[in-house]
Protein backbone atom coordinates (compact mmCIF):
# COMPACT_ATOMS: atom_id res chain seq x y z
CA UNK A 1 25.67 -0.58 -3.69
CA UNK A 2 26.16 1.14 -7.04
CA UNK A 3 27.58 -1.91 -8.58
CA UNK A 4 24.68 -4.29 -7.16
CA UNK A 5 22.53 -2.22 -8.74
CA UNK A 6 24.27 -2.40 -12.35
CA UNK A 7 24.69 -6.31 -11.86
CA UNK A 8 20.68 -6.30 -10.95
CA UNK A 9 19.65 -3.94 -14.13
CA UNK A 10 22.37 -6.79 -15.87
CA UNK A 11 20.61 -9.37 -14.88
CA UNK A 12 17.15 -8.55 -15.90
CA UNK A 13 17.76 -7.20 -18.97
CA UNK A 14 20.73 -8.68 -20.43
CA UNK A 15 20.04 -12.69 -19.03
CA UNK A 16 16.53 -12.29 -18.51
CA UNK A 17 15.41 -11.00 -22.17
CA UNK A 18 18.33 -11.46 -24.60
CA UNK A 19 19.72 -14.39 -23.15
CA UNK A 20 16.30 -15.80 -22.09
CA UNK A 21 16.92 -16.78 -18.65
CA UNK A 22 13.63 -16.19 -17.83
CA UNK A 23 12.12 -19.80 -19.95
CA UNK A 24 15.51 -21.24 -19.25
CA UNK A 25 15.50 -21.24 -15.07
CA UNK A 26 12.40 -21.89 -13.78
CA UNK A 27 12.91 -19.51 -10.82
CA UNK A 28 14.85 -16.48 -12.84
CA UNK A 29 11.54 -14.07 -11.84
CA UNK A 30 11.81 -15.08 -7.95
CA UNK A 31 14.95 -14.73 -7.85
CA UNK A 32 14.98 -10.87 -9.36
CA UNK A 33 12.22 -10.06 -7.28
CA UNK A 34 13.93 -11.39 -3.92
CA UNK A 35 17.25 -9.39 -4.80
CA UNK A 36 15.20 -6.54 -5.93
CA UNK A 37 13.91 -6.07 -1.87
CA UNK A 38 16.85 -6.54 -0.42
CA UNK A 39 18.17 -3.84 -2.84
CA UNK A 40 15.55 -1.57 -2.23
CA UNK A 41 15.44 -2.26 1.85
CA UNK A 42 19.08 -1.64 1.91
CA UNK A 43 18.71 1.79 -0.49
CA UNK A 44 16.03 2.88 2.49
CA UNK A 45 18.01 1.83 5.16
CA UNK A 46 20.69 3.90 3.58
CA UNK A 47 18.35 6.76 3.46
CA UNK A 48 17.53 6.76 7.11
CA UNK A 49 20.89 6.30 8.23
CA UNK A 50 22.28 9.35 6.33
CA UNK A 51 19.43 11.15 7.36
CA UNK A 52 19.86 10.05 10.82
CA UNK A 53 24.06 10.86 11.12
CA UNK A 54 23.70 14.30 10.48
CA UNK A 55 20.76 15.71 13.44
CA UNK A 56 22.16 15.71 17.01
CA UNK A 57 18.92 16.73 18.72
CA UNK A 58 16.98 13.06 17.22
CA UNK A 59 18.44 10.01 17.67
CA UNK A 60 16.84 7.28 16.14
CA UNK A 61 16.37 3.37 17.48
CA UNK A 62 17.96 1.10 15.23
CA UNK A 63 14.10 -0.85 15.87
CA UNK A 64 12.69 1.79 13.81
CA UNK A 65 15.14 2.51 11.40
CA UNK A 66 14.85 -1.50 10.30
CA UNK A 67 10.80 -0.84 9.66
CA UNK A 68 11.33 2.12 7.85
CA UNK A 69 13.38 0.34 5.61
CA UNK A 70 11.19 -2.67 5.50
CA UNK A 71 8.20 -0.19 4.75
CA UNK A 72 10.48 1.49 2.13
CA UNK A 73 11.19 -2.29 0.31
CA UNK A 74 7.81 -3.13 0.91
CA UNK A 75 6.24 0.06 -1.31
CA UNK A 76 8.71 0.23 -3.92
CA UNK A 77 7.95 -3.02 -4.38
CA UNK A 78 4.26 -2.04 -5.38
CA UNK A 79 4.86 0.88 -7.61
């Protein structure tokens, strides 16, 4: 996850501005902002799973875990 991250922060910064990807492929924005919820949905779904492994008395359904992450992507993706 770590090194998706790096290879995302890579990608905008380093192609996107230096390298101008962004006026050289049409769809270089789309295609940040796509990987950038899947990275974030996957960072909550992390979340909720670690929080998850560790209580014995609540188990969660993997139904709910899956909207929490969506939710998560959905209002990082605001800010």
């Amino acid at each position: 996850m770590e090194i998706i991250i790096f290879c995302f922060i890579f990608s905008a910064e380093i192609l996107g501005e230096i390298n101008n990807f962004y006026g050289i492929f049409k769809n270089w924005d789309t295609i940040l902002h796509t990987l950038n919820g899947f990275l974030c949905a996957s960072f909550g779904f992390s979340l909720v799973y670690l929080l998850n492994e560790n209580i014995t008395q609540v188990k969660l359904s993997p139904l709910f875990v899956a909207i929490v992450a969506f939710c998560f992507s959905m209002t990082i993706g605001v800010a």
